[in-house]
PDB file of N, CA and C in Angstrom:
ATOM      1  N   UNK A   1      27.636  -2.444 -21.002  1.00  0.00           N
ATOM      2  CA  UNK A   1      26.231  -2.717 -21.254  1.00  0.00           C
ATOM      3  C   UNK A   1      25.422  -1.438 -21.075  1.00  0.00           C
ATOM      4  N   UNK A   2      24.418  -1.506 -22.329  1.00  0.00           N
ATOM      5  CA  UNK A   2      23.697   0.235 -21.813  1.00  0.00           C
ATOM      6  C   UNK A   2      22.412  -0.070 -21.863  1.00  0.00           C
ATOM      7  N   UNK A   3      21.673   0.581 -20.617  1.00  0.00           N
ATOM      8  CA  UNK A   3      20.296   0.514 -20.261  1.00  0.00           C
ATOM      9  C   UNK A   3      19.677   2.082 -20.787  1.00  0.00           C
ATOM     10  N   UNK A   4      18.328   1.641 -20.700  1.00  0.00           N
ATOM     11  CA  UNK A   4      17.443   2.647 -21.145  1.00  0.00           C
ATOM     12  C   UNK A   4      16.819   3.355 -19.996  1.00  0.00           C
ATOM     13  N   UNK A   5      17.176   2.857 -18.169  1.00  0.00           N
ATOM     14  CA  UNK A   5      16.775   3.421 -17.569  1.00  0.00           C
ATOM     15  C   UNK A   5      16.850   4.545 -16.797  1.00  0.00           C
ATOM     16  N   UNK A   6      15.586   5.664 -17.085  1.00  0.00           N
ATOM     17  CA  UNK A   6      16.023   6.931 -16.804  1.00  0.00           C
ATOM     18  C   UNK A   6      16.229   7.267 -14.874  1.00  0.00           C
ATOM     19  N   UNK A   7      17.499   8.130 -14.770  1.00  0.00           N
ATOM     20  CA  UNK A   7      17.356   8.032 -13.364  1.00  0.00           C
ATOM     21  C   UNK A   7      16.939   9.184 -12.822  1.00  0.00           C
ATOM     22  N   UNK A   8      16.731   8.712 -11.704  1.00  0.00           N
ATOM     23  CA  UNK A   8      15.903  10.329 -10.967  1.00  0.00           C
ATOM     24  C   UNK A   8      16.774  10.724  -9.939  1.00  0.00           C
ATOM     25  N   UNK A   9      16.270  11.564  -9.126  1.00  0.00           N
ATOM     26  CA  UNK A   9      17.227  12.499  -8.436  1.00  0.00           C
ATOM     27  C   UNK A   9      16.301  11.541  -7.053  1.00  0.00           C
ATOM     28  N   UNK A  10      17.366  11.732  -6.256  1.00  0.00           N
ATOM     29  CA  UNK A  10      17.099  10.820  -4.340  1.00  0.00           C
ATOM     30  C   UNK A  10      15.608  11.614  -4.282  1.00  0.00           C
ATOM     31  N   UNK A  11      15.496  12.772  -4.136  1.00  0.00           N
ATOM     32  CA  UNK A  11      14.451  13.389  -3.379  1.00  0.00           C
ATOM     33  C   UNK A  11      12.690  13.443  -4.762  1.00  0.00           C
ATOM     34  N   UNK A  12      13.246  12.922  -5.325  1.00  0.00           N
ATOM     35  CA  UNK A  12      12.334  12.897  -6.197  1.00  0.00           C
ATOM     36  C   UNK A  12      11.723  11.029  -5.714  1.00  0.00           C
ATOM     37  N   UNK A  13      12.757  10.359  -5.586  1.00  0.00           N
ATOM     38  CA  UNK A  13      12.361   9.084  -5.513  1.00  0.00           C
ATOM     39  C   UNK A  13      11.521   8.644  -4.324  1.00  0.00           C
ATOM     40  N   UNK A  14      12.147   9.405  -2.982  1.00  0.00           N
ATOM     41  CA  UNK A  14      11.660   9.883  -1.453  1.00  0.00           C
ATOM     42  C   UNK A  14      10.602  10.297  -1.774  1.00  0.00           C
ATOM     43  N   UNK A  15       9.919  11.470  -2.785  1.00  0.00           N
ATOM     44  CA  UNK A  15       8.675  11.598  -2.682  1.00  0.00           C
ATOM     45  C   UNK A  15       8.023  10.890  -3.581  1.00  0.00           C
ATOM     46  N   UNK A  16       8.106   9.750  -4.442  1.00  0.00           N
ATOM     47  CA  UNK A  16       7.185   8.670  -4.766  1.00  0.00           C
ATOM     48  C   UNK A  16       7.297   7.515  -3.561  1.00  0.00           C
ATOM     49  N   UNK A  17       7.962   6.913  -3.721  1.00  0.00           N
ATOM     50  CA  UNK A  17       8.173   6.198  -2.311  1.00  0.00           C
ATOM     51  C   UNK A  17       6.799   6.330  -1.210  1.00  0.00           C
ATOM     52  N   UNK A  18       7.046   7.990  -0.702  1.00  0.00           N
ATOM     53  CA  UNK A  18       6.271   8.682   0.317  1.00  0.00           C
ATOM     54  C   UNK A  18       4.373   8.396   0.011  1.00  0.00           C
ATOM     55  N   UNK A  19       4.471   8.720  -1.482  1.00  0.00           N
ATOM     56  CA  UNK A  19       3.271   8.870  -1.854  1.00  0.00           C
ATOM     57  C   UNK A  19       2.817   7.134  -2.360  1.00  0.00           C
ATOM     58  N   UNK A  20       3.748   6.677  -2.732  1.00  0.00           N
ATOM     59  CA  UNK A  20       3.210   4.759  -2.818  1.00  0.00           C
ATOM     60  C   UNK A  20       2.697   4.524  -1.733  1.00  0.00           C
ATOM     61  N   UNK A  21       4.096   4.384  -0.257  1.00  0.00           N
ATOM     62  CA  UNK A  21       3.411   3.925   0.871  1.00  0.00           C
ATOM     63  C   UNK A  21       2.208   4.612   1.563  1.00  0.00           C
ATOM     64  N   UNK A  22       1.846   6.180   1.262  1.00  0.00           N
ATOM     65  CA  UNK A  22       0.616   6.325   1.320  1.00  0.00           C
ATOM     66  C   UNK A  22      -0.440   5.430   0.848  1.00  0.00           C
ATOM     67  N   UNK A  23      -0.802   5.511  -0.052  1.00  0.00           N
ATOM     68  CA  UNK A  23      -1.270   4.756  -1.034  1.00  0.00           C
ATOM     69  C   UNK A  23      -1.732   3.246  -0.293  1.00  0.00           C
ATOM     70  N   UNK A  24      -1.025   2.471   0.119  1.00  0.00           N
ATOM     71  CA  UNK A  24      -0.653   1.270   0.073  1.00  0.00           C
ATOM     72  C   UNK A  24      -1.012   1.136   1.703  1.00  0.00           C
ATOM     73  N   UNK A  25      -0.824   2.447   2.732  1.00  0.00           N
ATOM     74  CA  UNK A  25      -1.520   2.438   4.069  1.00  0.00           C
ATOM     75  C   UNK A  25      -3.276   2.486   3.799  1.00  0.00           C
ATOM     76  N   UNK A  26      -3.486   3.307   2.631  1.00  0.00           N
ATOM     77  CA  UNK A  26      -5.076   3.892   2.730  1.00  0.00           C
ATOM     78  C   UNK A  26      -5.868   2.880   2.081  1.00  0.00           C
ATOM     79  N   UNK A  27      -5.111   1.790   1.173  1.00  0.00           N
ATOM     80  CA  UNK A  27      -5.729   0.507   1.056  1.00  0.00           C
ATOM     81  C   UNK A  27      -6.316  -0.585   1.577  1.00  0.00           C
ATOM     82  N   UNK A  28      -4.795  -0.935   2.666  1.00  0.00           N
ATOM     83  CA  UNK A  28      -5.138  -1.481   3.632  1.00  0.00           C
ATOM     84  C   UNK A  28      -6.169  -1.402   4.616  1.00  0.00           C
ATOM     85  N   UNK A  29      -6.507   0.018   4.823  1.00  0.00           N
ATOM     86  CA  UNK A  29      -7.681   0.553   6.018  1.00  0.00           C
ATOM     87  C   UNK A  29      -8.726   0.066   4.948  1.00  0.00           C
ATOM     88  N   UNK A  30      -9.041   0.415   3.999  1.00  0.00           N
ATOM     89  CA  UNK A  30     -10.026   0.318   2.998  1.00  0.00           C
ATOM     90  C   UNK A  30     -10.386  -1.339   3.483  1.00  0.00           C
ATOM     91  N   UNK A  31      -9.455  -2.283   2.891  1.00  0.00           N
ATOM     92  CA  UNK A  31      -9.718  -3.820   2.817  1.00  0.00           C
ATOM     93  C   UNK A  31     -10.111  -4.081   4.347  1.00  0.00           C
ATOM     94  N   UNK A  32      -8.943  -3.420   5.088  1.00  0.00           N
ATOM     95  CA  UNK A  32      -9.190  -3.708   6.831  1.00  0.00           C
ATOM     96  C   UNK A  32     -11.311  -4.045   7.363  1.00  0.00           C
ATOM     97  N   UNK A  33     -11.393  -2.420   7.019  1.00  0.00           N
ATOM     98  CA  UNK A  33     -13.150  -2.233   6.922  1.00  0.00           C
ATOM     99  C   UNK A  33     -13.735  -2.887   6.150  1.00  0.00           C
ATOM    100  N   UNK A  34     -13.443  -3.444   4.632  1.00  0.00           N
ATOM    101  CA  UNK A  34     -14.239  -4.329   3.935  1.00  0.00           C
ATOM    102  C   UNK A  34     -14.696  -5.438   4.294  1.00  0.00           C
ATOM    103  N   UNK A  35     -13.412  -6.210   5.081  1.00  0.00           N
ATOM    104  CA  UNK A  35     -12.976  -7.527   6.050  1.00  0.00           C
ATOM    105  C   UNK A  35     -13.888  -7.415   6.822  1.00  0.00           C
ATOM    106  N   UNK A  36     -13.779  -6.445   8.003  1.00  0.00           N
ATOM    107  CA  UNK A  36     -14.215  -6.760   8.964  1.00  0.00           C
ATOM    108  C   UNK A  36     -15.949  -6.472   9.375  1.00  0.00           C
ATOM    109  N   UNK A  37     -16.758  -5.835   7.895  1.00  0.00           N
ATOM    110  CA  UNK A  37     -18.143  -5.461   7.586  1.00  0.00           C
ATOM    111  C   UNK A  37     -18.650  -6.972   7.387  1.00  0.00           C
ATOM    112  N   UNK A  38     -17.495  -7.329   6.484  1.00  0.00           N
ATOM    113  CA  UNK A  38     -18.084  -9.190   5.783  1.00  0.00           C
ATOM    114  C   UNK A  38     -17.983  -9.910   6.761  1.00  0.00           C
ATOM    115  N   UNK A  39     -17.405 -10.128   7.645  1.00  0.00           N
ATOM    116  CA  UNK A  39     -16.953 -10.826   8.713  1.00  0.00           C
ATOM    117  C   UNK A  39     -18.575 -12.212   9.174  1.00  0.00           C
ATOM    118  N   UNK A  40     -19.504 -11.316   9.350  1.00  0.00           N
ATOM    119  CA  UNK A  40     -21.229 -11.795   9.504  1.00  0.00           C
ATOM    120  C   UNK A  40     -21.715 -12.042   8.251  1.00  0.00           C
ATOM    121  N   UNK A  41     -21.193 -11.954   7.483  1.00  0.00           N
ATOM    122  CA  UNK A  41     -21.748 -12.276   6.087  1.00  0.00           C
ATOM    123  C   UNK A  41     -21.419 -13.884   5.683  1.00  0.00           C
ATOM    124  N   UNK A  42     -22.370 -14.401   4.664  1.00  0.00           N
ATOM    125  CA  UNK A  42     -22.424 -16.053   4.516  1.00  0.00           C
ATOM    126  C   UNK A  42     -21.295 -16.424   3.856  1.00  0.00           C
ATOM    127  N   UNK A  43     -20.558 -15.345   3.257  1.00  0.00           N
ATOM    128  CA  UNK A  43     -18.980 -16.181   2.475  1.00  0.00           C
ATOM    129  C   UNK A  43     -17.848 -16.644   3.247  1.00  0.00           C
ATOM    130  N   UNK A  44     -18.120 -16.133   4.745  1.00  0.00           N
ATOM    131  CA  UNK A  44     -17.139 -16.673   5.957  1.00  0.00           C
ATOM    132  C   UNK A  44     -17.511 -18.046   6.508  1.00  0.00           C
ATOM    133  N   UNK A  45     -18.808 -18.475   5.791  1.00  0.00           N
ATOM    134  CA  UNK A  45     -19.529 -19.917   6.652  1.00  0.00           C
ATOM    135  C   UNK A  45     -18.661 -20.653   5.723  1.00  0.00           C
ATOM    136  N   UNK A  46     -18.521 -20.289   4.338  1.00  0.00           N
ATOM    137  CA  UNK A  46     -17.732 -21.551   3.578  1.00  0.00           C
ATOM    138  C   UNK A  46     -16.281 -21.782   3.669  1.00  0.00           C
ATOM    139  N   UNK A  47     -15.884 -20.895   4.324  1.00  0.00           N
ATOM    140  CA  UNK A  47     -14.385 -21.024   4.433  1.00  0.00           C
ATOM    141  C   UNK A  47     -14.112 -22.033   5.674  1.00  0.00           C
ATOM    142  N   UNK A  48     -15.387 -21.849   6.567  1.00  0.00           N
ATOM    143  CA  UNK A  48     -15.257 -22.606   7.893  1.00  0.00           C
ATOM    144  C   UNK A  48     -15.155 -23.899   7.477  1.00  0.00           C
ATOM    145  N   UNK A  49     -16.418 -24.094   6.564  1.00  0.00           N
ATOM    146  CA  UNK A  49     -16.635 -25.568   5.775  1.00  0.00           C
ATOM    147  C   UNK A  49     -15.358 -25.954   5.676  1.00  0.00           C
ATOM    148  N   UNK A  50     -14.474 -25.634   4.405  1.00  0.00           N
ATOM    149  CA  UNK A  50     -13.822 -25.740   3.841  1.00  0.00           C
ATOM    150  C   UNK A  50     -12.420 -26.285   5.602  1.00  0.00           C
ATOM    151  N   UNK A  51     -12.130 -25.377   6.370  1.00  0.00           N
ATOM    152  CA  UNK A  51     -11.318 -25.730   7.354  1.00  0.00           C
ATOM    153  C   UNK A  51     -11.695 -27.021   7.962  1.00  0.00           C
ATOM    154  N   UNK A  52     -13.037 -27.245   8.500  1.00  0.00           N
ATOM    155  CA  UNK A  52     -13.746 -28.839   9.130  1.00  0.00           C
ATOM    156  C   UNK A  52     -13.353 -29.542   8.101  1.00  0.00           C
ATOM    157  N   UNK A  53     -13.278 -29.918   6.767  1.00  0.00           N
ATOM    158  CA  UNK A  53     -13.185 -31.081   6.405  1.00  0.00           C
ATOM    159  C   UNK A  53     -11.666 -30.947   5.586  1.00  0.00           C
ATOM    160  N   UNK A  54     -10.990 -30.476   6.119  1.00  0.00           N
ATOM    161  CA  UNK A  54      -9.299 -30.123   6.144  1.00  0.00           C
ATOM    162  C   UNK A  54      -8.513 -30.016   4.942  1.00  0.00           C
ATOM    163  N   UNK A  55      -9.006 -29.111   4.283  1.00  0.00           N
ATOM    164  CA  UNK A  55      -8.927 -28.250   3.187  1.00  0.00           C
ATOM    165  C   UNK A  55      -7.807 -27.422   3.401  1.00  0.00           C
TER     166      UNK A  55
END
């Protein structure tokens, strides 16, 4: 069976890898702070709603 997929060399893959999970840490902080700014904000009252009447 023959594939079309091109392969890369280990240390080439190590540094995407490196640079995804970057990526994917500096997001998280991003959403982390987005979260926790909204936290006092009125779109957290409806979720409460939503938990009291057992949603």
């Amino acid at each position: 069976m023959h594939s079309n997929q091109t392969i890369f060399s280990k240390e080439a893959c190590e540094k995407k890898l490196n640079e995804l999970m970057e990526l994917v840490e500096q997001i998280e902080q991003q959403w982390e702070f987005k979260t926790n700014k909204e936290t006092q904000s009125h779109h957290w009252s409806v979720n409460d709603i939503y938990k009291k009447e057992g949603a």
